[in-house]
Protein backbone atom coordinates (compact mmCIF):
# COMPACT_ATOMS: atom_id res chain seq x y z
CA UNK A 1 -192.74 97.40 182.95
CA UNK A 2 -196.07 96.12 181.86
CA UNK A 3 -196.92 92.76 182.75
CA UNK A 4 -200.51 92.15 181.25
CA UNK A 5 -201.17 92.61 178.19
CA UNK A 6 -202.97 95.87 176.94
CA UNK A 7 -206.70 94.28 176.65
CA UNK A 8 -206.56 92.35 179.47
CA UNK A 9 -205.24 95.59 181.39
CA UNK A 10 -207.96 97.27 179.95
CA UNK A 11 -210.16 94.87 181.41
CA UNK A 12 -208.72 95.01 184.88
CA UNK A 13 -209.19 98.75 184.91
CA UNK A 14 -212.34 99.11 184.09
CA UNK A 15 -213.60 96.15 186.56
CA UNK A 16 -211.51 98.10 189.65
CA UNK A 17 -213.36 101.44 188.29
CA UNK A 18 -216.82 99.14 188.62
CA UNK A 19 -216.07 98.77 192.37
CA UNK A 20 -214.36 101.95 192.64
CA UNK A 21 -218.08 103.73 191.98
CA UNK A 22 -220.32 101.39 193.18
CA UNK A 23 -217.93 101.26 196.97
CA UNK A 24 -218.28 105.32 196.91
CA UNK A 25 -221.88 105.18 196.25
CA UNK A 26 -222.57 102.72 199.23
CA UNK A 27 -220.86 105.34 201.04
CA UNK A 28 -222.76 108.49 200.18
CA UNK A 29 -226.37 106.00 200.70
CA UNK A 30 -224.56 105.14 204.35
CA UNK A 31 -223.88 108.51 205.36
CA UNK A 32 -226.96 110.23 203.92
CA UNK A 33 -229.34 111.29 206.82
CA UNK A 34 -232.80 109.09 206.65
CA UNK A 35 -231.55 106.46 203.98
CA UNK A 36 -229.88 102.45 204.71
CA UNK A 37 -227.92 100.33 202.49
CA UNK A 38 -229.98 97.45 201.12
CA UNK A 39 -230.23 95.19 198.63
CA UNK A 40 -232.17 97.41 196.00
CA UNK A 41 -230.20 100.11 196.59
CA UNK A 42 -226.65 98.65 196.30
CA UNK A 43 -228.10 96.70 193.41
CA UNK A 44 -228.79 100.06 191.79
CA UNK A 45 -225.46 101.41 192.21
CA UNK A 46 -223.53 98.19 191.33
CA UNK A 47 -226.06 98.64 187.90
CA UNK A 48 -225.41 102.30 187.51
CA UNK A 49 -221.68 101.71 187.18
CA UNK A 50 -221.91 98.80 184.87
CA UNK A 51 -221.43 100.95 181.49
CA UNK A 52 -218.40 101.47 182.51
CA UNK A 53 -217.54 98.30 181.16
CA UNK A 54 -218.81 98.73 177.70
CA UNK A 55 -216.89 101.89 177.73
CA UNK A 56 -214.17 101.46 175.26
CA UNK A 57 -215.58 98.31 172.96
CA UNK A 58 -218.88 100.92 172.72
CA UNK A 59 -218.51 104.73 174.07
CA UNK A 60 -221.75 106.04 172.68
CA UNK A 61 -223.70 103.43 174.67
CA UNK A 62 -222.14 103.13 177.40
CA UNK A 63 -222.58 106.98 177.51
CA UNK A 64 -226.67 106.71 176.98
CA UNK A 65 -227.13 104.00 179.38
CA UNK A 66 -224.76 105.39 181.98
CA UNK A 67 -226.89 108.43 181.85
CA UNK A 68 -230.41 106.39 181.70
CA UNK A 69 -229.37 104.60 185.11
CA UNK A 70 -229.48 107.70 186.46
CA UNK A 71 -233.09 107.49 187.06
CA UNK A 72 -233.25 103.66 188.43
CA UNK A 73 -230.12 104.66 191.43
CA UNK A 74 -232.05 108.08 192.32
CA UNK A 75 -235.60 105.64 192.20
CA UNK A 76 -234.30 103.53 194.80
CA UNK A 77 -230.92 104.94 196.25
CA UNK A 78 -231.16 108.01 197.63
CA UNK A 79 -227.99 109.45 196.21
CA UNK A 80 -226.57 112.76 194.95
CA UNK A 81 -223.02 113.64 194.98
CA UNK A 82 -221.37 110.22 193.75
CA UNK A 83 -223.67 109.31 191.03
CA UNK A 84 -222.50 110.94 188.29
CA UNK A 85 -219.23 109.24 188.37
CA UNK A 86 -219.91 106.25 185.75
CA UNK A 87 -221.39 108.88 183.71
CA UNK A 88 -218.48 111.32 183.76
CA UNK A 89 -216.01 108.11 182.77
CA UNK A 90 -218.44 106.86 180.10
CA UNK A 91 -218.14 111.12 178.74
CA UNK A 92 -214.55 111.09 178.94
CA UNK A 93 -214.08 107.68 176.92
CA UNK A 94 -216.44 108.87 174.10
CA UNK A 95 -214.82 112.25 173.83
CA UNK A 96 -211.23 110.72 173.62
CA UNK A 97 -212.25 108.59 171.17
CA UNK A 98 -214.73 110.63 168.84
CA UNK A 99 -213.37 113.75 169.12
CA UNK A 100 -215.29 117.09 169.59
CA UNK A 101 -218.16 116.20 167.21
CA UNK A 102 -218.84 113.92 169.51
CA UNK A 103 -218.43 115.47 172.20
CA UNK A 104 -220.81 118.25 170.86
CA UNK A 105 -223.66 116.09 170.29
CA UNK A 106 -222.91 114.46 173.48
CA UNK A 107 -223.28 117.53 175.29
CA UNK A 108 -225.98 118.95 173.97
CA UNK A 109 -227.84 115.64 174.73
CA UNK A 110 -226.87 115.23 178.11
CA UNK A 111 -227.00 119.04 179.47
CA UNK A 112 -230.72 119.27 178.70
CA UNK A 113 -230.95 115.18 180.27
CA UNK A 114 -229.04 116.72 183.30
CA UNK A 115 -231.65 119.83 183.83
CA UNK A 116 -234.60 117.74 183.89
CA UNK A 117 -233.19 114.75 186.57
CA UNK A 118 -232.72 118.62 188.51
CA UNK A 119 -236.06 119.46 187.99
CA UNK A 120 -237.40 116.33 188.90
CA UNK A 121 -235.05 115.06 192.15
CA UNK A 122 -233.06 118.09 193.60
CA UNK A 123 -234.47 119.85 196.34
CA UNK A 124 -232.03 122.82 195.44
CA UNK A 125 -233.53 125.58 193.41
CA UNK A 126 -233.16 125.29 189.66
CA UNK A 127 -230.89 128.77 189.58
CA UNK A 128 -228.10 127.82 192.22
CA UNK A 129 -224.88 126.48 192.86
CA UNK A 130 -225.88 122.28 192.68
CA UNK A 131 -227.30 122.93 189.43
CA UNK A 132 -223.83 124.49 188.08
CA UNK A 133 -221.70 121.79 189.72
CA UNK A 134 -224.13 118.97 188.14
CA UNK A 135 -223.72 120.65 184.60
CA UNK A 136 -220.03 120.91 185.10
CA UNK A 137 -219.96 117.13 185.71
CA UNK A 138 -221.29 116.86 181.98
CA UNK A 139 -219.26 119.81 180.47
CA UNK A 140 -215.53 118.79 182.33
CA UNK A 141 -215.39 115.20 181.12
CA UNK A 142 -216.50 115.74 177.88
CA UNK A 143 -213.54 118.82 177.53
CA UNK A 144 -210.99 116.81 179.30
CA UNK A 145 -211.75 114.20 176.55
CA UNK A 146 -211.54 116.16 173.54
CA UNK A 147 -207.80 117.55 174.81
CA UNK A 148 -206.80 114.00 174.74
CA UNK A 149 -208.09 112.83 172.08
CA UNK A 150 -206.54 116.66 169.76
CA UNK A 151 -203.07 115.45 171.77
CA UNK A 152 -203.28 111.88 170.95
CA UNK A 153 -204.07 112.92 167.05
CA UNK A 154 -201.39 115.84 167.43
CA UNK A 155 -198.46 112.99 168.32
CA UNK A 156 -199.52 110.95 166.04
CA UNK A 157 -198.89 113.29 163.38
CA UNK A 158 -195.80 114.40 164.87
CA UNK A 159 -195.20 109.96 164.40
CA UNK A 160 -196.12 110.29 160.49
CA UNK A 161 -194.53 112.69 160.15
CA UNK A 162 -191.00 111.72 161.64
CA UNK A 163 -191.72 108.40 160.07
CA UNK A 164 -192.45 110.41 156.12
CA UNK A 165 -188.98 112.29 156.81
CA UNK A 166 -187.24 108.94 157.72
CA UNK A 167 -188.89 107.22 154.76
CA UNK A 168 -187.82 110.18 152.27
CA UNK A 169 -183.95 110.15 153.78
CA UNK A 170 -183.87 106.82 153.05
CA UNK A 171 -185.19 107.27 149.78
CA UNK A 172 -182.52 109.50 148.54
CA UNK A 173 -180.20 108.26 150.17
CA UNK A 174 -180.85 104.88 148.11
CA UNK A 175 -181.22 107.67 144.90
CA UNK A 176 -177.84 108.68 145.92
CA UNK A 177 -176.27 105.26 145.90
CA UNK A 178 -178.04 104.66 142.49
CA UNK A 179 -176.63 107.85 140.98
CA UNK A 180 -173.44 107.37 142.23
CA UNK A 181 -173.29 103.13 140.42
CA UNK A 182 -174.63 104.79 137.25
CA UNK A 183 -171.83 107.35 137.42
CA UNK A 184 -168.97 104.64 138.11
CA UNK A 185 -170.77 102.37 135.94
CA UNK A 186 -169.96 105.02 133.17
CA UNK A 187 -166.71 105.90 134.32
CA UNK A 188 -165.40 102.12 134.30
CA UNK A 189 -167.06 101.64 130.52
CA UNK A 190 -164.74 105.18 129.12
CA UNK A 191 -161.83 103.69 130.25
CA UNK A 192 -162.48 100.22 129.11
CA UNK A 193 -163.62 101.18 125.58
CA UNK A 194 -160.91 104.12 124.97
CA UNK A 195 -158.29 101.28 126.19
CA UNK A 196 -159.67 98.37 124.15
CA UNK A 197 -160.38 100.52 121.10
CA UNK A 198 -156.71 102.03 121.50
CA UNK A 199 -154.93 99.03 121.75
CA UNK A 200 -157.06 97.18 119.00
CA UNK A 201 -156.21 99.69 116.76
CA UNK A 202 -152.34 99.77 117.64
CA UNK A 203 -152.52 95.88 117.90
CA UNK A 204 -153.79 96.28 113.94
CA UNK A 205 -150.96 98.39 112.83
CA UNK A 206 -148.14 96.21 115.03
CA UNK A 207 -149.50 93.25 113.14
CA UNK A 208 -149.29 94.84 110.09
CA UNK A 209 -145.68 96.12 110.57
CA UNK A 210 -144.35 93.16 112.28
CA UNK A 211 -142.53 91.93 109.11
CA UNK A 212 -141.96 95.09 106.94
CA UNK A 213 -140.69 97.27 110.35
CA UNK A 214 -139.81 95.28 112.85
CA UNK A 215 -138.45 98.70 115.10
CA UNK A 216 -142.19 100.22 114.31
CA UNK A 217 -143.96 97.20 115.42
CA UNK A 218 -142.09 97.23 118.57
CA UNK A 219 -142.92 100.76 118.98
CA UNK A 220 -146.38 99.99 118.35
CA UNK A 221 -146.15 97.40 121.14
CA UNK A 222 -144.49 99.43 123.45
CA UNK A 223 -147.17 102.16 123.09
CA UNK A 224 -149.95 99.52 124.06
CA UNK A 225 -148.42 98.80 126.93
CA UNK A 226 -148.22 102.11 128.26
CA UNK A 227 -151.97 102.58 127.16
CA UNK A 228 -153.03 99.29 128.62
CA UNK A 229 -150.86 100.23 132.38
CA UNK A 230 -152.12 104.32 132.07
CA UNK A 231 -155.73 102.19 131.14
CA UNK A 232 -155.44 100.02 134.25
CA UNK A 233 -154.15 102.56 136.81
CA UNK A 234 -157.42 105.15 135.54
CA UNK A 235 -159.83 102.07 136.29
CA UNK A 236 -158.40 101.70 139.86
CA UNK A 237 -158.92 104.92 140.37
CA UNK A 238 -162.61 104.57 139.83
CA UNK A 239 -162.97 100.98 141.53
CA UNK A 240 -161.10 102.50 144.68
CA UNK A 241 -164.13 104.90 145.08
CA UNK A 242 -165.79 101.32 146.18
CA UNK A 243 -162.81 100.00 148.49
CA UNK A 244 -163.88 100.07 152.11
CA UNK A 245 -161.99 102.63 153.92
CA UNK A 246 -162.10 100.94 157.09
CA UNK A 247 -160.24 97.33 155.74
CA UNK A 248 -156.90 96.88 157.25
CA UNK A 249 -155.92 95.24 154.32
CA UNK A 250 -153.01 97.11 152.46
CA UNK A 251 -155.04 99.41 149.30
CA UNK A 252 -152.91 100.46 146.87
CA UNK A 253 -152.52 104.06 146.11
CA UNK A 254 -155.48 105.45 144.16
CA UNK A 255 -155.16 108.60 141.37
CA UNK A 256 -157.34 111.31 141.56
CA UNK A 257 -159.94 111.05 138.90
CA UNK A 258 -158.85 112.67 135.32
CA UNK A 259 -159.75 116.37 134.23
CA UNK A 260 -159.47 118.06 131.33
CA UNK A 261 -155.69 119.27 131.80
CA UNK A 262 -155.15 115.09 130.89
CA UNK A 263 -156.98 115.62 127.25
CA UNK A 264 -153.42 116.20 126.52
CA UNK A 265 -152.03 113.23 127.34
CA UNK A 266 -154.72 111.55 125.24
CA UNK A 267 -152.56 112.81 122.27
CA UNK A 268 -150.30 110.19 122.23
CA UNK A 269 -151.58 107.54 122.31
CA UNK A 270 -153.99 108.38 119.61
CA UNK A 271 -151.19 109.30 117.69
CA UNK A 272 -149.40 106.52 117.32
CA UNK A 273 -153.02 104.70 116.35
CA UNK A 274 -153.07 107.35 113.41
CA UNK A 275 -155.48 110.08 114.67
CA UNK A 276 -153.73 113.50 114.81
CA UNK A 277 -155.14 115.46 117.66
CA UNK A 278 -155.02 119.39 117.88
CA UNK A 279 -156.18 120.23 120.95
CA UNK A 280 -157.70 123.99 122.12
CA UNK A 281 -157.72 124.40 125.77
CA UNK A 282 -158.95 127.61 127.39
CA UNK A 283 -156.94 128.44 130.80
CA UNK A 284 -159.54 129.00 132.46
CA UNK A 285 -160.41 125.90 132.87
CA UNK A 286 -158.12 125.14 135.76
CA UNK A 287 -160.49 126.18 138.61
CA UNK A 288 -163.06 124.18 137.58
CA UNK A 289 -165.64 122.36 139.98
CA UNK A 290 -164.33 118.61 140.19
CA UNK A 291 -167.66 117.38 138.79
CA UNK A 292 -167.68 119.33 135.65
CA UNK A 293 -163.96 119.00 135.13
CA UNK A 294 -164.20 115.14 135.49
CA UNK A 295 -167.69 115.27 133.38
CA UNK A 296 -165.85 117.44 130.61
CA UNK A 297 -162.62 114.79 130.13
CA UNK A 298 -165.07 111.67 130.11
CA UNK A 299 -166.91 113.71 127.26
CA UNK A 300 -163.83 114.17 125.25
CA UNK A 301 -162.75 110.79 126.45
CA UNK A 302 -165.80 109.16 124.85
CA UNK A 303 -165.99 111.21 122.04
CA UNK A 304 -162.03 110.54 120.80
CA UNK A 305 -162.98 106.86 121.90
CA UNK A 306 -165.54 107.28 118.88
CA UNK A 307 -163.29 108.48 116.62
CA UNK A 308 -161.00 105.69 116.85
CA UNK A 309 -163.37 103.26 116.95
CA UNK A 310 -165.86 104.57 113.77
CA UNK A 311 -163.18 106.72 111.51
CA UNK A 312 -159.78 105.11 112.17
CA UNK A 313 -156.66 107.23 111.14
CA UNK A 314 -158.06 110.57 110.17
CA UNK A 315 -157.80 114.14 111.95
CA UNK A 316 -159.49 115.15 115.37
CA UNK A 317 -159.61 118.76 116.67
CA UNK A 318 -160.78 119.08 120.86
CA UNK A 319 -161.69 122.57 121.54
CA UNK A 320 -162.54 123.29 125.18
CA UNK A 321 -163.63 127.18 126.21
CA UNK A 322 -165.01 128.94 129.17
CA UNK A 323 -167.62 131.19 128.34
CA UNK A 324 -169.94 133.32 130.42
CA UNK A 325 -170.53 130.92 133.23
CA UNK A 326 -170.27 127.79 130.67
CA UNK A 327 -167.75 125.09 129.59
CA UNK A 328 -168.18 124.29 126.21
CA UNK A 329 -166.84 121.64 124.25
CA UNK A 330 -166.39 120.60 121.05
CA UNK A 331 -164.99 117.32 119.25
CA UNK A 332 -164.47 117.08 115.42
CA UNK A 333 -162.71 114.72 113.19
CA UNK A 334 -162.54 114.58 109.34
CA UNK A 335 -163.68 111.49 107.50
CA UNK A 336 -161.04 108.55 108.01
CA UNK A 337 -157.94 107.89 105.75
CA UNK A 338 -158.39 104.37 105.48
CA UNK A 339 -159.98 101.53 106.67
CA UNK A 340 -161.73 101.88 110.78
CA UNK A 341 -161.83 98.66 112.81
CA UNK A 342 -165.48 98.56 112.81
CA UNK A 343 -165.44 99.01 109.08
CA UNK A 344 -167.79 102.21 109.09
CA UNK A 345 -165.45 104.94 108.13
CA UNK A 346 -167.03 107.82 110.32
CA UNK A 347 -170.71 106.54 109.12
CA UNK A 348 -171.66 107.25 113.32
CA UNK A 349 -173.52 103.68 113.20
CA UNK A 350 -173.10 101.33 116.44
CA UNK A 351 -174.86 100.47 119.71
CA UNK A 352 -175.58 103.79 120.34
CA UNK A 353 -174.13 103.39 124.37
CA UNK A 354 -170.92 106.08 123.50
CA UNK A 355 -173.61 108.83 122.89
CA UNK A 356 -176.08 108.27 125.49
CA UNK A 357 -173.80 107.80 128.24
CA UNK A 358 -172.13 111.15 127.08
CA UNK A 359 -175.52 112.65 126.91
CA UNK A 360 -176.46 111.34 130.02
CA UNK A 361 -173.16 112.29 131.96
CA UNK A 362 -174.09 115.82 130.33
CA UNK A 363 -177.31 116.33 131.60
CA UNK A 364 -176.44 115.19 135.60
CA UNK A 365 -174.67 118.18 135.76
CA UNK A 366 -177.04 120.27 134.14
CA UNK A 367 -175.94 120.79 130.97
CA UNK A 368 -177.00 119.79 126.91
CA UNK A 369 -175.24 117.62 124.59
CA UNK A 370 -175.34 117.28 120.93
CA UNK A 371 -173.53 115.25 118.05
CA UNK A 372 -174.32 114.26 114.50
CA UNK A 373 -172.52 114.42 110.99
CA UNK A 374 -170.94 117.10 109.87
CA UNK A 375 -171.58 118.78 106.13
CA UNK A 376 -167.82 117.92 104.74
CA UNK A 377 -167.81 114.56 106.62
CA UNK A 378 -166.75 113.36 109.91
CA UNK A 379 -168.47 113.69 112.97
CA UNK A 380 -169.04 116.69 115.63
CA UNK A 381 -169.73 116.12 119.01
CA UNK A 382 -170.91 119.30 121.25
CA UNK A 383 -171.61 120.21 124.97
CA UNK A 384 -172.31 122.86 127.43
CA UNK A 385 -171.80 122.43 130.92
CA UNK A 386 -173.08 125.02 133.39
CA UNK A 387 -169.64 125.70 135.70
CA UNK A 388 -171.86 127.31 138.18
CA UNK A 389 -174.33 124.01 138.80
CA UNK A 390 -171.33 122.03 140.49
């Protein structure tokens, strides 16, 4: 556990590695034959290891002046194998912190600097073992330094990197969640509108019976309460998809989401609102993905909501067929019979929402969607769903 904090650790560090130097350099002047410890020559070895405490605020520097003293502790201290410590820290700190570049220009700076304090103060020859060691002293720090500095970068791009890969998990992960609201978002406004359209439309013709057939009108009302409870159950189905599963709190049993095998029961209830519904199913469609079986039913769904809601009584044909790797639907209904609650008799005008979201429910799987007016009147809704994309 750290106790300082990091400057002030720093600090301490390089002060002990101040003393460190200048203590071993009092003891190679002390034990070298013919020289004494004085004044000017432990005042020139506490100097000499002074740039070791510009060091990190100033490498390069630090580096030059580490390597300048040189001269002063060999003009007045008579020493030789300790006094290229300071210099070999000073190296190492500017090549961890450059890089090689630096450490390049460094060296081929301070190689030729090292060959001429040779020339000019060792009694050795200049082709012998000192002058190796003495270029190694230059050459070792600044290569120690570079490998830290290449394994400091190399970690921290193993950091970005694990921190890019968190940052994109979470990022679809939160497009996920998104997708997945949109999609129940949808889901909640098909069963809404079908039920509210249904039942308006029954409500009309129970209202219009009430006196002239009291036995239809009570038909009428009995069929909008089993579209309002088959309404309500299909709604809960979708809302329980946001129940948490780890409540203790009793949940009530949820229905797996529709398919197309329920178009059928669809018939009806649309029926008895004045829509006669042939319906086309292919049997193949029972092994169906679950996504493009529940995508193909809110489709039809949508797109008999439509009809009830724009033509009023009036004919409706749902043809569903698997072809070649595709589902492909198709919705038609004639023009209306007689009045439609929103007054438009199959004109197609509204809000526009019943088309995109089937459009848009189309293309999450993968698939197109089309719809417009057809030549004898009514309306045609199409789509192909790729079975193989689920």
């Amino acid at each position: 556990m750290n106790l300082l904090p990091g400057t002030v650790r720093e600090r301490v560090v390089d002060a002990l590695a101040v003393v460190l130097c200048a203590t071993v350099m009092f003891l190679d002047i002390a034990r070298t034959p013919g020289t004494e410890l004085t004044a000017l020559s432990a005042g020139a070895a506490v100097l000499a290891s002074l740039p070791i405490l510009l060091r990190r605020r100033a490498p390069v520097p630090a580096l030059a002046l580490a390597m300048l003293l040189i001269f002063a502790v060999l003009s007045f201290a008579h020493v030789y194998v300790t006094i290229a410590g300071p210099a070999m820290i000073c190296a190492y700190t500017l090549a961890a912190a450059r890089g090689r570049r630096a450490a390049l220009v460094a060296a081929a700076l301070g190689l030729p600097l090292v060959v001429l304090i040779l020339q000019v103060y060792s009694p050795h020859g200049y082709v012998s073992w000192d002058t190796a060691k003495n270029l190694a002293f230059v050459a070792i720090p600044l290569a120690l330094g570079v490998a830290a500095h290449d394994r400091r970068a190399y970690t921290e791009a193993l950091v970005d990197r694990a921190e890019s890969a968190e940052r994109t998990r979470e990022e679809e992960a939160l497009r996920r969640v998104g997708e997945e609201r949109l999609r129940i978002a949808r889901d909640v406004h098909d069963v809404v509108a079908h039920a509210m359209v249904a039942i308006n439309v029954q409500a009309g013709v129970g209202a219009h019976l009430l006196d002239r057939d009291p036995e239809q009108a009570r038909s009428t009302l009995r069929e909008i309460k089993r579209v309002s409870g088959a309404s309500l159950d299909d709604l809960r189905s979708v809302l329980g998809l946001l129940r948490d599963e780890g409540a203790e709190a009793v949940v009530a049993p949820v229905r797996p989401t529709q398919g197309l095998a329920g178009i059928e029961d669809l018939r009806d209830g649309l029926g008895s609102a004045g829509v006669d519904l042939d319906v086309d199913l292919d049997p193949g469609i029972g092994a169906l993905p679950a996504a493009i079986d529940a995508t193909g039913y809110r489709i039809v769904q949508e797109a008999l909501t439509n009809v009830l809601r724009h033509a009023g009584p009036t004919t409706a044909r749902v043809r569903v067929a698997h072809h070649d790797d595709l589902l492909l639907i198709e919705v038609e209904n004639d023009r209306g019979r007689g009045p439609a609650p929103d007054g438009r008799n199959g004109a197609g005008a509204g809000s526009g929402n019943g088309l995109r979201g089937m459009r848009e429910r189309a293309a999450a799987v993968g698939g197109s969607f089309e719809a417009g007016p057809r030549a004898g009147g009514g309306w045609r809704v199409a789509a192909s769903l790729p079975v193989g994309a689920a």
